[in-house]
C-alpha atoms as a PDB file:
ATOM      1  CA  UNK A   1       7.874   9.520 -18.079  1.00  0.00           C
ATOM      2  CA  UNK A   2       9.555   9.187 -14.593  1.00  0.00           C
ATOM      3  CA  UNK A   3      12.037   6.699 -13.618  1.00  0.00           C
ATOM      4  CA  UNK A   4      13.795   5.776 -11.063  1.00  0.00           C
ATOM      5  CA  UNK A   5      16.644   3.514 -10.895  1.00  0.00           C
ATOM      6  CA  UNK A   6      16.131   1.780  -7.590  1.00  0.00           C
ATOM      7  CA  UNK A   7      18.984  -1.494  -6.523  1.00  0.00           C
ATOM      8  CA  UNK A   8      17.324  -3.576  -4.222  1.00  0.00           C
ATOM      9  CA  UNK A   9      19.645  -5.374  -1.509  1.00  0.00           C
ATOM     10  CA  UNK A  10      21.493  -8.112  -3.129  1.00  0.00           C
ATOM     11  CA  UNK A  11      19.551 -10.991  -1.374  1.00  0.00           C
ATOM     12  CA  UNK A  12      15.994  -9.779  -2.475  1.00  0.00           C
ATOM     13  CA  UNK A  13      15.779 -11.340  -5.740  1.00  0.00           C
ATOM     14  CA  UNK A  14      18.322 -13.911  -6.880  1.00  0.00           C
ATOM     15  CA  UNK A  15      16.875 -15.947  -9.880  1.00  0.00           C
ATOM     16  CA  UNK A  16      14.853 -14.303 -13.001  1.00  0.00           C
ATOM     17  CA  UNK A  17      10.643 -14.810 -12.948  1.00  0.00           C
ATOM     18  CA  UNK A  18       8.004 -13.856 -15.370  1.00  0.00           C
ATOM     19  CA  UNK A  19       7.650  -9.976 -16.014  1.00  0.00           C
ATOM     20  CA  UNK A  20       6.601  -8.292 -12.979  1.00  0.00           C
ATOM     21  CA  UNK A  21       4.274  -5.457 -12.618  1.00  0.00           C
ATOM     22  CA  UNK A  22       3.868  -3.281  -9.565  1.00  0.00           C
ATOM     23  CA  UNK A  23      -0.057  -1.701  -8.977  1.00  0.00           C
ATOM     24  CA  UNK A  24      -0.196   1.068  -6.414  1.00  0.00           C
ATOM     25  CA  UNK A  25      -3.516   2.619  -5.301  1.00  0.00           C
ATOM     26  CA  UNK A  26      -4.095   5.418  -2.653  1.00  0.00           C
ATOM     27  CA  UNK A  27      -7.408   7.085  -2.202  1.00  0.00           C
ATOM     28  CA  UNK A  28      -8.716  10.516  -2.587  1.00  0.00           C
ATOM     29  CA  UNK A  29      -9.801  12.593   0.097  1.00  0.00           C
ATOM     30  CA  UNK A  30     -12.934  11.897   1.949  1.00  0.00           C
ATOM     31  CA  UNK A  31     -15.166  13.502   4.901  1.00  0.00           C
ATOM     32  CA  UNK A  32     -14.128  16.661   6.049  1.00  0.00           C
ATOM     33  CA  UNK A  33     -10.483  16.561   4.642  1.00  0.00           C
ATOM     34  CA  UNK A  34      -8.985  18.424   1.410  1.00  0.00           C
ATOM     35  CA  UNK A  35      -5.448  16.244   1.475  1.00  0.00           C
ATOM     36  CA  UNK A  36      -5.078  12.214   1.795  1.00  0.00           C
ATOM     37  CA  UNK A  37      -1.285  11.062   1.543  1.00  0.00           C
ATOM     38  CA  UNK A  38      -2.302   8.065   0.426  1.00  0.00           C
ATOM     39  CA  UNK A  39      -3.308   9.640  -2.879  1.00  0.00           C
ATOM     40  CA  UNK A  40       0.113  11.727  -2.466  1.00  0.00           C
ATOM     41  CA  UNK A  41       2.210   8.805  -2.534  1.00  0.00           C
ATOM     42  CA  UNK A  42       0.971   6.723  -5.108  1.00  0.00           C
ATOM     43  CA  UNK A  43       1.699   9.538  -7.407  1.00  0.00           C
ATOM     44  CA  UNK A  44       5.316   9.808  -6.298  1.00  0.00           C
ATOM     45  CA  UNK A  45       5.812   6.307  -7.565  1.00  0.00           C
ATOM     46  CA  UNK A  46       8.107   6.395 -10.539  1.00  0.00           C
ATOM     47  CA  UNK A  47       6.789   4.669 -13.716  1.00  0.00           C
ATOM     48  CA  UNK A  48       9.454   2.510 -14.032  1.00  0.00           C
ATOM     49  CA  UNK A  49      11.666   0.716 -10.761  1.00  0.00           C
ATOM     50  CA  UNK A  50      14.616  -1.262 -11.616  1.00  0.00           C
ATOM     51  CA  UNK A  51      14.941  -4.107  -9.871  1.00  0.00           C
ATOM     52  CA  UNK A  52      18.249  -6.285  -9.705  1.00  0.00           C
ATOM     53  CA  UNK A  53      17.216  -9.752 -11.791  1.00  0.00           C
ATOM     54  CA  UNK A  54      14.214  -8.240 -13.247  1.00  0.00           C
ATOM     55  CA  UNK A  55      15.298  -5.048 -15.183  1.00  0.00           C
ATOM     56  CA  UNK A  56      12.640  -1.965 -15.284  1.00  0.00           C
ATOM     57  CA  UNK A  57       9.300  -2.709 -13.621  1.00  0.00           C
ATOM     58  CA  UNK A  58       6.645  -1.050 -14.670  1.00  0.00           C
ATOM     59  CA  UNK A  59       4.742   0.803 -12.269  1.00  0.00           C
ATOM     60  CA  UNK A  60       1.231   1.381 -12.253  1.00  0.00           C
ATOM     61  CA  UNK A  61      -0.110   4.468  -9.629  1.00  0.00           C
ATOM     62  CA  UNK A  62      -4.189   4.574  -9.214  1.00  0.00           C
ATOM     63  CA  UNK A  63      -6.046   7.114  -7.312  1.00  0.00           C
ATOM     64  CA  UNK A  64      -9.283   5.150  -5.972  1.00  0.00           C
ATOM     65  CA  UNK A  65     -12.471   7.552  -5.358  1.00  0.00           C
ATOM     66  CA  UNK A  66     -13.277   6.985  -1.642  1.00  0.00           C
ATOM     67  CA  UNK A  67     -16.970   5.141  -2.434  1.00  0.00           C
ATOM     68  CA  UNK A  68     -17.707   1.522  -2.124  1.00  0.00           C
ATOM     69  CA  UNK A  69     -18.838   0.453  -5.629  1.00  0.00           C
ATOM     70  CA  UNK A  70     -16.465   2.869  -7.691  1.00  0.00           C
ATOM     71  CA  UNK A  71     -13.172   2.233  -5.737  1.00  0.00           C
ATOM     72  CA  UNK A  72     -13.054  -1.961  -6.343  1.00  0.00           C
ATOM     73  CA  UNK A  73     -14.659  -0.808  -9.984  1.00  0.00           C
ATOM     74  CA  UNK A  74     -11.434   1.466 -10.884  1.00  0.00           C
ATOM     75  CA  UNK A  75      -9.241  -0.977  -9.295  1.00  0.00           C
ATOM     76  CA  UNK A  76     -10.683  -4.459 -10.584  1.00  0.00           C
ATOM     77  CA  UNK A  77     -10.490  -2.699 -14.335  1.00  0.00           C
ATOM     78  CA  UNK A  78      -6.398  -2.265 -13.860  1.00  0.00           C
ATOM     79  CA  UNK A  79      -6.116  -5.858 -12.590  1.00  0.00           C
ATOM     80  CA  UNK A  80      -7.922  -7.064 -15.345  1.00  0.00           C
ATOM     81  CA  UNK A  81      -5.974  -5.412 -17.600  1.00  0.00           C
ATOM     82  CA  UNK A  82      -2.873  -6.952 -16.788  1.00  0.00           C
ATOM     83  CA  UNK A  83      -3.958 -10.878 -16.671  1.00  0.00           C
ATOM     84  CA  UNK A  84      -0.880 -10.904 -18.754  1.00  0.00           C
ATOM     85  CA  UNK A  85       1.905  -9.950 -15.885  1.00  0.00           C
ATOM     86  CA  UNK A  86       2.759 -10.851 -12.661  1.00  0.00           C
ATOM     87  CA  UNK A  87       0.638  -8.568 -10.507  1.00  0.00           C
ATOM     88  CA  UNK A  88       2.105  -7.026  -7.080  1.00  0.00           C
ATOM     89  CA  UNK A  89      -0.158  -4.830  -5.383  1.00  0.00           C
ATOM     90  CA  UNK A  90      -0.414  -2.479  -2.815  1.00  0.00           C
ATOM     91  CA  UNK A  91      -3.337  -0.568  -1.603  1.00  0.00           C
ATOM     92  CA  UNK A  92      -2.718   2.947   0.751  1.00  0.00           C
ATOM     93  CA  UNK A  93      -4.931   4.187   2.531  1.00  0.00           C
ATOM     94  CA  UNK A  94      -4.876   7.350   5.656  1.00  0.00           C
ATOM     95  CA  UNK A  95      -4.906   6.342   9.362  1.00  0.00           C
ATOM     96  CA  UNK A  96      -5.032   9.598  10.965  1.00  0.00           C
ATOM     97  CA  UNK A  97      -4.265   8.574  14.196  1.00  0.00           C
ATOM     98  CA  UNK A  98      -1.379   6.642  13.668  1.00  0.00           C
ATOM     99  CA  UNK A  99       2.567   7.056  13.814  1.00  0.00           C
ATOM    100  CA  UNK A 100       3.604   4.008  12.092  1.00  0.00           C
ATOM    101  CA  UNK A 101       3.315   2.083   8.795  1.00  0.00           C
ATOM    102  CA  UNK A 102       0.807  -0.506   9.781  1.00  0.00           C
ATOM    103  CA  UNK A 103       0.989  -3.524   7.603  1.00  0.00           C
ATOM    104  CA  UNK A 104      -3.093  -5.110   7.466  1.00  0.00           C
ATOM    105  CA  UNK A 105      -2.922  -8.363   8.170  1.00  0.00           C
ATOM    106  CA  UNK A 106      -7.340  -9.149   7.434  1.00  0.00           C
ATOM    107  CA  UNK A 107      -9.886  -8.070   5.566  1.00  0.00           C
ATOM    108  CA  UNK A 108     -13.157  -8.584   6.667  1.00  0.00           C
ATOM    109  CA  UNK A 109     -16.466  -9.397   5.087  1.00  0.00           C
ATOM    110  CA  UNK A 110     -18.097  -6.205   6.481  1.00  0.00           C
ATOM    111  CA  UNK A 111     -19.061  -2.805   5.478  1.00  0.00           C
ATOM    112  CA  UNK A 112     -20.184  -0.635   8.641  1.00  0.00           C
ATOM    113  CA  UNK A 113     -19.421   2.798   7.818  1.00  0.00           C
ATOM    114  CA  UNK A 114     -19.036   5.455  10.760  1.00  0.00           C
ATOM    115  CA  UNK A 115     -19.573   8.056   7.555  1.00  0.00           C
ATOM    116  CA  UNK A 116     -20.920   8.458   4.073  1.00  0.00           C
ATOM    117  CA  UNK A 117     -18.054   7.230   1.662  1.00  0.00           C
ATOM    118  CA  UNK A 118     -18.029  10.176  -1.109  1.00  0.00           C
ATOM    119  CA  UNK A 119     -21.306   9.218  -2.970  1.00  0.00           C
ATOM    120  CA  UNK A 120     -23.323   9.551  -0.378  1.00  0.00           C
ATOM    121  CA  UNK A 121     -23.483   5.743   0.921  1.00  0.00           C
ATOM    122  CA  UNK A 122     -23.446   4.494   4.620  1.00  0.00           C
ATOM    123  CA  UNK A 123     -24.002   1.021   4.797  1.00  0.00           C
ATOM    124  CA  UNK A 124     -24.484  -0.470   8.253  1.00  0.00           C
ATOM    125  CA  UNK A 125     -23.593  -3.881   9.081  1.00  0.00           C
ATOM    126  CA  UNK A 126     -24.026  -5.204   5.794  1.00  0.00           C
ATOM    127  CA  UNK A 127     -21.461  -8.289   3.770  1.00  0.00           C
ATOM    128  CA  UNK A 128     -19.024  -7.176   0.653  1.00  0.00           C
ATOM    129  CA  UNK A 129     -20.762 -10.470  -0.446  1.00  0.00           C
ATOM    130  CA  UNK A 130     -23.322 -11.940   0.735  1.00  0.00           C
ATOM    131  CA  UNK A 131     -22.260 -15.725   0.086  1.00  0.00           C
ATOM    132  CA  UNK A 132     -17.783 -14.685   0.930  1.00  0.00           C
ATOM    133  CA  UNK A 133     -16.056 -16.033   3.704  1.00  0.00           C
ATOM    134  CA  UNK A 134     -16.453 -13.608   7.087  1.00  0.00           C
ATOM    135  CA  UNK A 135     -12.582 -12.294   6.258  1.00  0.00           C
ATOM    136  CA  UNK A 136      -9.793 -12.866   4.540  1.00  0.00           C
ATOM    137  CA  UNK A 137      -6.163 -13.103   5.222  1.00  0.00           C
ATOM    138  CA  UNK A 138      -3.038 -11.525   3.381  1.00  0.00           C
ATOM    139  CA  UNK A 139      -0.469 -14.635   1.650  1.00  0.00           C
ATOM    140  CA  UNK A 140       2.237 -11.538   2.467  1.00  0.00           C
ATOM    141  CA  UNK A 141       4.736 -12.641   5.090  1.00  0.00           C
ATOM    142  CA  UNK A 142       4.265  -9.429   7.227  1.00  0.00           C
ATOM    143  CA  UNK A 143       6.707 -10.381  10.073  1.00  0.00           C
ATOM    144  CA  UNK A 144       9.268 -10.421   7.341  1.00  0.00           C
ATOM    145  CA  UNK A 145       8.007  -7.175   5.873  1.00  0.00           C
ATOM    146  CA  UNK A 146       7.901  -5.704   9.064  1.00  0.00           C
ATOM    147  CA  UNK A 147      11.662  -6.820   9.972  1.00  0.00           C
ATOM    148  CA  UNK A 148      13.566  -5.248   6.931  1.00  0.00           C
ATOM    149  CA  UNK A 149      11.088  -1.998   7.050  1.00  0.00           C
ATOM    150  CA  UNK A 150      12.222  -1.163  11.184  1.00  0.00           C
ATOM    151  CA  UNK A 151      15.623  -2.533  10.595  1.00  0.00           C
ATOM    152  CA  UNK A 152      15.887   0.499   7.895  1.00  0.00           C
ATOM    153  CA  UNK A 153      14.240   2.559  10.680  1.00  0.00           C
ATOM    154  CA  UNK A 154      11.154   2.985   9.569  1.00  0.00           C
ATOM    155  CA  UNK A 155       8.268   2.823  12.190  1.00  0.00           C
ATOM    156  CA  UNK A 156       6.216  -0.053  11.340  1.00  0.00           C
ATOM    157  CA  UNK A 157       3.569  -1.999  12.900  1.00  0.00           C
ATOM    158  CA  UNK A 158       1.488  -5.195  11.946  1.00  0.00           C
ATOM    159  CA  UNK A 159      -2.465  -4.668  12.600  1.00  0.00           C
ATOM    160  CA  UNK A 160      -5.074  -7.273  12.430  1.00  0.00           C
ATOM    161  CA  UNK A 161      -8.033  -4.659  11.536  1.00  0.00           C
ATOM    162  CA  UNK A 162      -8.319  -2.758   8.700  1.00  0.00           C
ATOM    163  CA  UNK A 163     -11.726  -1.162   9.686  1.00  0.00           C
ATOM    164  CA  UNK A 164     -15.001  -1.095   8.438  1.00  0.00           C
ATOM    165  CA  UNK A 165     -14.520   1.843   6.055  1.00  0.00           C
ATOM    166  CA  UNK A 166     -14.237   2.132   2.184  1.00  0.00           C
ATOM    167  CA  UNK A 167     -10.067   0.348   2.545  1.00  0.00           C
ATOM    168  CA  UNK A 168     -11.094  -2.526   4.180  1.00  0.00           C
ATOM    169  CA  UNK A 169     -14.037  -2.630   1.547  1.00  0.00           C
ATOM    170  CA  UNK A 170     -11.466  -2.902  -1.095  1.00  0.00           C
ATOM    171  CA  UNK A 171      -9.038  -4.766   0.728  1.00  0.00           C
ATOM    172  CA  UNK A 172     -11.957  -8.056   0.709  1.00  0.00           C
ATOM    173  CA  UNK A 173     -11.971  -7.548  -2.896  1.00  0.00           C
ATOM    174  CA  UNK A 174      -8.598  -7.563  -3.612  1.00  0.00           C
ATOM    175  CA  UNK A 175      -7.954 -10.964  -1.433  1.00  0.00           C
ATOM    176  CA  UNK A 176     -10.998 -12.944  -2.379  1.00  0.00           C
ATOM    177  CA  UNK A 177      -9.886 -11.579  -6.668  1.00  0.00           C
ATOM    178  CA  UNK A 178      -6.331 -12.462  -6.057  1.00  0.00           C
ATOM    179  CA  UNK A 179      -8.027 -16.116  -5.192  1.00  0.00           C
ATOM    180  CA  UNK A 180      -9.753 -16.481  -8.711  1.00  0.00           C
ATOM    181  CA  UNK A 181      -6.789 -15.059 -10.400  1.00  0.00           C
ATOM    182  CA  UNK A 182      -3.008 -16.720 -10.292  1.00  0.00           C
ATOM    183  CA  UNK A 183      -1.330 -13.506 -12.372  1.00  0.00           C
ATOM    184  CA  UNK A 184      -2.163 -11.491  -8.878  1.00  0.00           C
ATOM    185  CA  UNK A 185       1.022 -13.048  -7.257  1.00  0.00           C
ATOM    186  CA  UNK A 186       0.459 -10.760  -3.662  1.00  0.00           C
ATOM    187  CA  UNK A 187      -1.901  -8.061  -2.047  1.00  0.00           C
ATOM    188  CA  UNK A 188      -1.333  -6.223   0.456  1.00  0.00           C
ATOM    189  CA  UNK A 189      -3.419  -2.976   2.534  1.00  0.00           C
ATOM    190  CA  UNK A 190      -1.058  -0.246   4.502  1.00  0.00           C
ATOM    191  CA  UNK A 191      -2.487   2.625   6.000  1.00  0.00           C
ATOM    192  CA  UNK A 192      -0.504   5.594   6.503  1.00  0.00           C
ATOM    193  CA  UNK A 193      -0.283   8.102   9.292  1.00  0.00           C
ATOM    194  CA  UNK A 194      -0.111  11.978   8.193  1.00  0.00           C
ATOM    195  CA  UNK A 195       3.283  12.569   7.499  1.00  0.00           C
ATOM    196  CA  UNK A 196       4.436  15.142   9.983  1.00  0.00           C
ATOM    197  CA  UNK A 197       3.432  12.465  12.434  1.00  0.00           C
ATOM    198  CA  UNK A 198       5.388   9.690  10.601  1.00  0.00           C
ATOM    199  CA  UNK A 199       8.337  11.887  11.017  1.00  0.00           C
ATOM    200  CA  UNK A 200       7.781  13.304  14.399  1.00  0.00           C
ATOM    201  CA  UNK A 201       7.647   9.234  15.060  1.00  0.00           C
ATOM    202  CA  UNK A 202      11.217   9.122  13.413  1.00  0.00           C
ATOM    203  CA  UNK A 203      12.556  11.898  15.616  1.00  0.00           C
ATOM    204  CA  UNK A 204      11.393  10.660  18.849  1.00  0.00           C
ATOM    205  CA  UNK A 205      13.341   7.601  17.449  1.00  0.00           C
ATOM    206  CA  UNK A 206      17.340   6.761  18.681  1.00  0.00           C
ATOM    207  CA  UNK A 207      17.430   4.859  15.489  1.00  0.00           C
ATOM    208  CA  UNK A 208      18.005   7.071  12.284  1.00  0.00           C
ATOM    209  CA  UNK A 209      16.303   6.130   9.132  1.00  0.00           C
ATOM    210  CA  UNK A 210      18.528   4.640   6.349  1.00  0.00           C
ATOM    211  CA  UNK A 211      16.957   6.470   3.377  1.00  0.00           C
ATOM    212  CA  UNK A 212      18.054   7.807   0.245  1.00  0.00           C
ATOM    213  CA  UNK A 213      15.494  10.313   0.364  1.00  0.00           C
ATOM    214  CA  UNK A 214      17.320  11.720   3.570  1.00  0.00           C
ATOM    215  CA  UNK A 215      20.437  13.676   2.442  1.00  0.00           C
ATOM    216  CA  UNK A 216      21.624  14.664   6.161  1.00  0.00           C
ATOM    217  CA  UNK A 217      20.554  13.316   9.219  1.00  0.00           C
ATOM    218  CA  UNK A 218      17.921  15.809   9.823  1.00  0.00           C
ATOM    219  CA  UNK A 219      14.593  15.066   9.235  1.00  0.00           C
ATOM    220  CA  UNK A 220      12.704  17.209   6.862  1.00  0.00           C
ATOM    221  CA  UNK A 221       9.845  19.702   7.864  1.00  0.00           C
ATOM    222  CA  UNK A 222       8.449  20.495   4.677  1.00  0.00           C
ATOM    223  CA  UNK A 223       5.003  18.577   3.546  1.00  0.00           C
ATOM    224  CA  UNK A 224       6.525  17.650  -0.059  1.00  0.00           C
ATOM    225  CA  UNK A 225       9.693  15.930   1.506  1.00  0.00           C
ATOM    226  CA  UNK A 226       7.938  14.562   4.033  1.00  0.00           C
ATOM    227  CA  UNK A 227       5.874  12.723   1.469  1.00  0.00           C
ATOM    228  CA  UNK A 228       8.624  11.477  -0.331  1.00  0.00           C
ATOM    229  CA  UNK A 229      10.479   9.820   2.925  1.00  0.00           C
ATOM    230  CA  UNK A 230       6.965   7.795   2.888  1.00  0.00           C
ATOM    231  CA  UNK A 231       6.739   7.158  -0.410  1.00  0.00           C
ATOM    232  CA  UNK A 232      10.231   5.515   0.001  1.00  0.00           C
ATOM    233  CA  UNK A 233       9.304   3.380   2.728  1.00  0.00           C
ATOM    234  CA  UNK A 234       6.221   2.599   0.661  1.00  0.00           C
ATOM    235  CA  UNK A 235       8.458   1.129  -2.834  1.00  0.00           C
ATOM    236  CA  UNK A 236      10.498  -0.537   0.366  1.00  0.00           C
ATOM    237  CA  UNK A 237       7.201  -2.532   0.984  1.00  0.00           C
ATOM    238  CA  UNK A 238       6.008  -3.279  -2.515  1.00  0.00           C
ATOM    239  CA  UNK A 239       9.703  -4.666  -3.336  1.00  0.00           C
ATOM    240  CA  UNK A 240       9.666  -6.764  -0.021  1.00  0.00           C
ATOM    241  CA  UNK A 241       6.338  -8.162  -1.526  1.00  0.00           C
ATOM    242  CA  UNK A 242       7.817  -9.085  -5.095  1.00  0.00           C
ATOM    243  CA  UNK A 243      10.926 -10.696  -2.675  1.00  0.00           C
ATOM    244  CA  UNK A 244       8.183 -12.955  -0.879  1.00  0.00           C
ATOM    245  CA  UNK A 245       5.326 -13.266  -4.015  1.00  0.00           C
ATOM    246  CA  UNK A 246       4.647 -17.165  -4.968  1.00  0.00           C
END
């Protein structure tokens, strides 16, 4: 079993809850790509976080199959499964184009899908569900998120769109099932860049990252490393949302 002992900062958690449990779910790769760092760094995640007030916080790590019936399926199964704990979740998925963290703020009620997900399905303009409100909205204080992630140096951004794609697909379902269900206490969509442009983002940066993960202050170059500065800045967020859950 892995564990990792991580101590939060000493104003994150001050008074002792019900047990805590962390879900974290990347995706696999889909289209034309053999590698998605979202499925990367849900598997760094340590089965175990220590976290000051609460003790050792079980983490579960989920790798979603990119497909719009089988990804919510696979997911909805491990929330169900813990009705008994305090759920805190956080859903990965790739944005190629991007440098930065970006924190999704909505979820919309839409599936248009520029490709086929990985069964084969393409939906086009069509509702998650049919009688759901047009989009839904994170309870996640992202400002707040945002603030302690680029104060540690981290490039972060908040984004109001979370596409049209297979992540925003789950995304809807994981707001509107957190509504029905009081043990899901936040949820919250990031997408990722690739990681050599997360850390060419760093670089170009005056600001240097303050990381464990980063022994020296030079950046790493190699893919693995790489992926565990992000996965870093990833158990940053999902500890900033057990700091702000109801």
């Amino acid at each position: 079993m892995k564990h990792v002992d991580t101590q939060t900062d000493e104003h994150l958690l001050t008074s002792k809850k019900s047990t805590p449990h962390f879900v974290v779910a990347g995706f696999d790769p889909f289209g034309d790509a053999s590698f998605n760092p979202s499925e990367e760094i849900a598997k760094l995640f340590p089965d175990l976080i220590t976290v000051k007030s609460y003790g050792q916080v079980p983490v579960t790590q989920l790798v979603l199959p990119t497909c719009c019936r089988a990804s919510w399926t696979k997911l909805k199964r491990t929330l169900d499964s813990l009705s008994d704990d305090d759920v805190n979740l956080v859903a990965i998925g790739l944005s190629a184009m991007s440098t930065h963290l970006e924190l999704e703020r909505v979820a919309l009620n839409l599936r248009d899908y520029r490709i086929e997900d990985n069964n084969g399905h393409q939906p086009l303009n069509k509702r998650i569900q049919k009688k759901g409100e047009n989009a839904l909205f994170t309870t996640v204080p992202l400002d707040k998120v945002q603030k302690t992630l680029t104060d540690r140096g981290i490039p972060t951004r908040i984004s109001n769109h979370a596409g049209t794609f297979v992540c925003n697909d789950v995304y809807f379902n994981a707001l509107h099932y957190q509504k029905l269900h009081e043990h899901i206490k936040s949820a919250l969509f990031v997408h990722v860049p690739l990681p050599k442009n997360f850390i060419a983002q760093m670089r170009g940066s005056k600001k240097m990252p303050k990381l464990s993960t980063l022994k020296t202050k030079r950046l790493p170059v190699k893919p693995d490393e790489q992926l565990k500065v992000m996965q870093e800045a990833m158990q940053i967020v999902i500890l900033e949302c057990l700091k702000h859950s109801g």
